[in-house]
C-alpha atoms as a PDB file:
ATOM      1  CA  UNK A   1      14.365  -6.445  -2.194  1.00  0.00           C
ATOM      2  CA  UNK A   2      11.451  -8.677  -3.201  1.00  0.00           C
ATOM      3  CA  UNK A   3      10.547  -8.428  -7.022  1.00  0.00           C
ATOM      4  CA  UNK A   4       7.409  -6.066  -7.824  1.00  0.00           C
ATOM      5  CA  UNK A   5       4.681  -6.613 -10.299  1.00  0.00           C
ATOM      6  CA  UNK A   6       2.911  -3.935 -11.738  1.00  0.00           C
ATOM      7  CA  UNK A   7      -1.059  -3.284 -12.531  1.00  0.00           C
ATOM      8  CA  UNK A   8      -3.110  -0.569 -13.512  1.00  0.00           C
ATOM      9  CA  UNK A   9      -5.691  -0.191 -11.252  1.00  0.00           C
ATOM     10  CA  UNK A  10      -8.785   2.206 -11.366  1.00  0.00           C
ATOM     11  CA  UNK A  11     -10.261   4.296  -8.779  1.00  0.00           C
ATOM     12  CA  UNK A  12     -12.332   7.273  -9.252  1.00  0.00           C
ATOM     13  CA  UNK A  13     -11.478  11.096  -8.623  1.00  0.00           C
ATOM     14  CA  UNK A  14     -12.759  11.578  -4.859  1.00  0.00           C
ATOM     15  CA  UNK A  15     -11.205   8.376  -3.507  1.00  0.00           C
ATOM     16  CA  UNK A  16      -7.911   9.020  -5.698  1.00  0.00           C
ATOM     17  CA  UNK A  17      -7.666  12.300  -4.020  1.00  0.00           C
ATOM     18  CA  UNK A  18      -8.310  11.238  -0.735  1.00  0.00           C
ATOM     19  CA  UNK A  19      -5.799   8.652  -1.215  1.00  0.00           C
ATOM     20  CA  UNK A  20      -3.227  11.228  -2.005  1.00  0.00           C
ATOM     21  CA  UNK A  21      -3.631  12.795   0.955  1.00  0.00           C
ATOM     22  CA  UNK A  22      -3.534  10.031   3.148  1.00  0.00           C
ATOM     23  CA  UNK A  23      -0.388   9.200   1.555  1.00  0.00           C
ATOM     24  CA  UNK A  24       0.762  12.518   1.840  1.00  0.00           C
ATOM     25  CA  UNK A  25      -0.060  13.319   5.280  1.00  0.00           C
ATOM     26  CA  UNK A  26       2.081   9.983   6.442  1.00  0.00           C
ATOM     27  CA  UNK A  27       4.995  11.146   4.170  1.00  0.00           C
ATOM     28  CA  UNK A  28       4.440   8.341   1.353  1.00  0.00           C
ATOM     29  CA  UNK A  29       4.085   7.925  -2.143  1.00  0.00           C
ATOM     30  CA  UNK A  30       0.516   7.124  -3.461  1.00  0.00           C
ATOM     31  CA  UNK A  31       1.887   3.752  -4.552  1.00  0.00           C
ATOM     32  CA  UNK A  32       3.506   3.053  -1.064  1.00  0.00           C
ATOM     33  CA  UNK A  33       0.530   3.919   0.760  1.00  0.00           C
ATOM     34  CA  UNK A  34      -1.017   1.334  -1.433  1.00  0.00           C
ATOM     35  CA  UNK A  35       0.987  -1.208  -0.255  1.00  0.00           C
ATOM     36  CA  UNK A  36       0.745  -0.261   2.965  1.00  0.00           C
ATOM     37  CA  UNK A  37      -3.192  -0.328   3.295  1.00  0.00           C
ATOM     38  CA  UNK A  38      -2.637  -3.711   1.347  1.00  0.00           C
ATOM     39  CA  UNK A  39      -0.138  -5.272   3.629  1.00  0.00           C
ATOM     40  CA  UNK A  40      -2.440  -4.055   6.789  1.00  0.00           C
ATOM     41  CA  UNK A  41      -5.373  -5.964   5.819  1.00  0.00           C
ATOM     42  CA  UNK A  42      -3.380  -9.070   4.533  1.00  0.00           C
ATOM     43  CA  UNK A  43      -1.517  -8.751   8.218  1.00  0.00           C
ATOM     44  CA  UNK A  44      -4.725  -8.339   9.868  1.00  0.00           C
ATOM     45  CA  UNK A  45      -6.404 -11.354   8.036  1.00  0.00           C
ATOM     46  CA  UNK A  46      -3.733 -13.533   8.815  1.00  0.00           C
ATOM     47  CA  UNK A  47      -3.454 -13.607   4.984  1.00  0.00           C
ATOM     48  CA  UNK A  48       0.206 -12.367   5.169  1.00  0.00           C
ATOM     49  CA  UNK A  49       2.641 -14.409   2.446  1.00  0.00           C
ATOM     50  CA  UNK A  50       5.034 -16.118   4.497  1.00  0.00           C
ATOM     51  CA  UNK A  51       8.752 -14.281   4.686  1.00  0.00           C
ATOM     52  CA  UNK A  52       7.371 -10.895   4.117  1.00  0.00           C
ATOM     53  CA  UNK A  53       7.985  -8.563   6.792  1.00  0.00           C
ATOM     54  CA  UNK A  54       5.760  -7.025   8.960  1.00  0.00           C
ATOM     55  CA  UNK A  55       6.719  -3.418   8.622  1.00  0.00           C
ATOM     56  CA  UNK A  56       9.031  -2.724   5.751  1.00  0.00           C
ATOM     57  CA  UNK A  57      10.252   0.898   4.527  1.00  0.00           C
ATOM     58  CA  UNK A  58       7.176   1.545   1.531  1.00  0.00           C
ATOM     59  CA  UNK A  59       8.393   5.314   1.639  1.00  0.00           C
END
């Protein structure tokens, strides 16, 4: 499992909450639906770190 590095990040109430329950209504974790919007766009902009899958478990 690749190593992790943590930041605080800041986001205000209404897009926090919406957040949640995007993450919630795919069955992930606020944090994993962070990385999953994150590794979309990186995917879609060809932007993608090399070795990193395409699809990994961010449950």
């Amino acid at each position: 499992m690749p190593k992790k590095k943590a930041f605080a990040l800041r986001l205000d109430e209404q897009m926090m909450k919406a957040l949640e329950k995007w993450a919630a209504d795919e069955f992930r974790s606020t944090n994993g639906q962070l990385e999953w919007i994150i590794r979309e766009a990186l995917k879609k902009s060809g932007r993608l770190p090399k070795g990193e899958p395409d699809n990994p478990d961010t449950h």
